[in-house]
Protein backbone atom coordinates (compact mmCIF):
# COMPACT_ATOMS: atom_id res chain seq x y z
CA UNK A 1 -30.26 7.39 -17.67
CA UNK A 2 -29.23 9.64 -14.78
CA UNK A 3 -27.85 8.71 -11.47
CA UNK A 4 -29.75 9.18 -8.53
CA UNK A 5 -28.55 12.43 -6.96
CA UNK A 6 -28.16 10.78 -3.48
CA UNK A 7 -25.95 8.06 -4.90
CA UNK A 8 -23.89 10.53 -7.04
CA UNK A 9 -23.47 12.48 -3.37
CA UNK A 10 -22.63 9.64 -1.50
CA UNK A 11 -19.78 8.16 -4.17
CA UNK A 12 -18.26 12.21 -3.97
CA UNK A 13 -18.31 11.63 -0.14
CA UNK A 14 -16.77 8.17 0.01
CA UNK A 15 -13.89 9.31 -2.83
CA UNK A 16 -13.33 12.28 -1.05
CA UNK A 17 -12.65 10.38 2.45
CA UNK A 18 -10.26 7.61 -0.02
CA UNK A 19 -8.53 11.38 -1.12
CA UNK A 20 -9.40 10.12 -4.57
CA UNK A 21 -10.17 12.47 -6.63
CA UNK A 22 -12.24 12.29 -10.10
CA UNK A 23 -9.28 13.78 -12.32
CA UNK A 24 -7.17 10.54 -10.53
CA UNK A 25 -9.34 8.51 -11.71
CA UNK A 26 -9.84 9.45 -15.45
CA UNK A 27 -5.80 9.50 -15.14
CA UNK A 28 -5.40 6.66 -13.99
CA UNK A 29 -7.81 4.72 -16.40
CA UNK A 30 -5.44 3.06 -18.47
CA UNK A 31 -2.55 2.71 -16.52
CA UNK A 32 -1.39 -1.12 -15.62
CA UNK A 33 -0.71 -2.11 -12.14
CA UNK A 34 2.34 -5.13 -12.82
CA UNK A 35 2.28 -7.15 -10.07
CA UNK A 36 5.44 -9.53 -9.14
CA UNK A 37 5.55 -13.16 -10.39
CA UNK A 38 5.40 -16.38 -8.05
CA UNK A 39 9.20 -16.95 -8.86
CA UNK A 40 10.25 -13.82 -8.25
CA UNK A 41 8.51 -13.00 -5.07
CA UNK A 42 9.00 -16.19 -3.25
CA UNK A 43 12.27 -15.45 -2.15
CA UNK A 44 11.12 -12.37 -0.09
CA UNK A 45 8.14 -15.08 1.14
CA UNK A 46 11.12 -17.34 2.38
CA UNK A 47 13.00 -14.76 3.62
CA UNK A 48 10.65 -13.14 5.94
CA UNK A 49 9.50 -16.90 7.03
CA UNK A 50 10.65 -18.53 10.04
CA UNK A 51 12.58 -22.03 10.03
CA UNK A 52 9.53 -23.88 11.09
CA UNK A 53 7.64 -22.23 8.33
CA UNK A 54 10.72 -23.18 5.56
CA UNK A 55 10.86 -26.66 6.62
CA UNK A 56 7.18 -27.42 6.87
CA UNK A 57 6.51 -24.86 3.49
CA UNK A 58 8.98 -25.31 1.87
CA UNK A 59 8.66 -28.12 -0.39
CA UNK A 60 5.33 -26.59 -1.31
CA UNK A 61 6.60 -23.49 -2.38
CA UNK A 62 8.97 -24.79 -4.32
CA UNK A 63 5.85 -26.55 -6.00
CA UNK A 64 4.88 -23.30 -6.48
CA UNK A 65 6.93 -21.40 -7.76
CA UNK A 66 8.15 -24.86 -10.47
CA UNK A 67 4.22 -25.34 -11.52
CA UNK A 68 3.42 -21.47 -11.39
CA UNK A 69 6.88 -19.08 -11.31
CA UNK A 70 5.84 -16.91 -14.53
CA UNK A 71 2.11 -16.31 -13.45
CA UNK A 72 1.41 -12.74 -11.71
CA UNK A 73 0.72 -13.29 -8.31
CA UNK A 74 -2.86 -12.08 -9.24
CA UNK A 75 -3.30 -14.94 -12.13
CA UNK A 76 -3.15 -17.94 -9.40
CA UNK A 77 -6.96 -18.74 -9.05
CA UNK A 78 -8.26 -21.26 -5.73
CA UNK A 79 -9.17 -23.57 -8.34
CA UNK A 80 -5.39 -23.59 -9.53
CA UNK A 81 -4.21 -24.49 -5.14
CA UNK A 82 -7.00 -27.09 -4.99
CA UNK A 83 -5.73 -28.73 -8.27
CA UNK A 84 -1.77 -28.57 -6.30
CA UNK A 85 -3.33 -29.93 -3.44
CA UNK A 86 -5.34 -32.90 -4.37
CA UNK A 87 -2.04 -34.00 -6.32
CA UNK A 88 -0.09 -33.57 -3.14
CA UNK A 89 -2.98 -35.95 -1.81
CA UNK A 90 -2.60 -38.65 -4.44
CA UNK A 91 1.28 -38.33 -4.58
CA UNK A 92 2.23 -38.32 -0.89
CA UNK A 93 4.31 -40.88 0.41
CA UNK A 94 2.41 -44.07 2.57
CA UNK A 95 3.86 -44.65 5.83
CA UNK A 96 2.49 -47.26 8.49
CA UNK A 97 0.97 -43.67 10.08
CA UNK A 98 -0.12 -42.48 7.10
CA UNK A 99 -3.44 -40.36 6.49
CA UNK A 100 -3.72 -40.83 2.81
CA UNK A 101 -1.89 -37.45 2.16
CA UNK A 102 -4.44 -35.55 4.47
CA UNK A 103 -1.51 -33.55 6.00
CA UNK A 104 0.09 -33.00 2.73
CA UNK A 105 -3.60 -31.60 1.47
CA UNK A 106 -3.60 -29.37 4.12
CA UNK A 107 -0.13 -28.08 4.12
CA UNK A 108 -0.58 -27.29 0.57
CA UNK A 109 -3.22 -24.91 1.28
CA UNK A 110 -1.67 -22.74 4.37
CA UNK A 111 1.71 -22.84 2.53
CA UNK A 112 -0.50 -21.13 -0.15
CA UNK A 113 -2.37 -18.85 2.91
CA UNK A 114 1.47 -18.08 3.97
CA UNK A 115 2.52 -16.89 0.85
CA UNK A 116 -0.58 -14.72 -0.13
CA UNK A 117 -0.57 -13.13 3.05
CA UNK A 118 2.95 -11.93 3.16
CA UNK A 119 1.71 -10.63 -0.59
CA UNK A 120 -1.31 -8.44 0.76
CA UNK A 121 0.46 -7.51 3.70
CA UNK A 122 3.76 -6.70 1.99
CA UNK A 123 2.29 -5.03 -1.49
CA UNK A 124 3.14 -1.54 -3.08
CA UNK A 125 1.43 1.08 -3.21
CA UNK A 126 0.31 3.37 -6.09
CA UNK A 127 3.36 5.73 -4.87
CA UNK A 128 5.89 3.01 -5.33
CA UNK A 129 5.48 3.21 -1.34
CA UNK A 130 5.32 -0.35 1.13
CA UNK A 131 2.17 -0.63 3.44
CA UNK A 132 3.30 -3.39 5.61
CA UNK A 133 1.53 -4.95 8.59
CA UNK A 134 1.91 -4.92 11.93
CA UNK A 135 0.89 -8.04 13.21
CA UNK A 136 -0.39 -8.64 16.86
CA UNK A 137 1.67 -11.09 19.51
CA UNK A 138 -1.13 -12.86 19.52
CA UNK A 139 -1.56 -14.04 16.10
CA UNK A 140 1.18 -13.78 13.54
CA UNK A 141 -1.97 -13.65 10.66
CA UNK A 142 -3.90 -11.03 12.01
CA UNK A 143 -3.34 -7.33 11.19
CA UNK A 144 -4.53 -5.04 13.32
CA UNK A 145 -2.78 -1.79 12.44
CA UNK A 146 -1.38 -0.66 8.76
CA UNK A 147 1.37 1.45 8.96
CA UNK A 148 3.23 3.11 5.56
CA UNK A 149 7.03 2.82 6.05
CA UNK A 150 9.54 3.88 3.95
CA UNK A 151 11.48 0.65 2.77
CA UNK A 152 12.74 0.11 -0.40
């Protein structure tokens, strides 16, 4: 079965404006992206955080990085944050202003956000290059402009 000639055109044109070409990608067919552990990038996640972010995250990553440190950071599935956060729920300490864990629920999951985001934002490229983010002043988690610096 042949592809439609329109479609064939309009995958040339879309490669072409990625500056992909079709030798790159019969090259690169086998070749293995390895992507960082939990473990070993949640020290650059710390590093880069704030204190408010350490003290309020930090217990969670630690959770993290004890229940999942040898998993790729790709291996971590939603299913495997909800499972860390309903356990935070049922295991969270009951004070006379208590929420039945609610907090600790939801910390879980932006502690998670936090760490994933300074991951995409802070990932190599196929040229061992960094794309990092520029983030606006109004929002620390929005990226409005990608810029390629030259960091280690």
């Amino acid at each position: 079965m042949s592809a439609d000639p329109a479609t064939v055109a309009a995958a040339r044109q879309v490669l072409a404006h990625l500056g992909v070409t079709l030798a790159d990608l019969e090259s690169d067919a086998g070749v293995l992206v390895s992507l960082p552990t939990v473990a070993e990038y949640l020290p650059r996640v710390i590093a880069a955080a704030g204190p408010g972010a350490r003290r309020t995250y930090g217990t969670y990553w630690e959770r993290m990085a004890a229940a999942w440190g040898d998993w790729p950071l790709n291996r971590v599935a939603a299913s495997d944050i909800e499972a860390m956060k309903q356990e935070m729920i049922a295991t969270a300490r009951s004070r006379r202003n208590s929420r039945n864990g609610r907090h600790a629920g939801e910390h879980v999951i932006a502690a998670a956000r936090a760490f994933y985001l300074a991951a995409m934002v802070r990932c190599r490229a196929r040229d061992t290059s960094r794309w990092e983010c520029t983030p606006s002043r109004s929002s620390s988690a929005s990226c409005r402009g990608l810029s390629k610096s030259t960091g280690p």
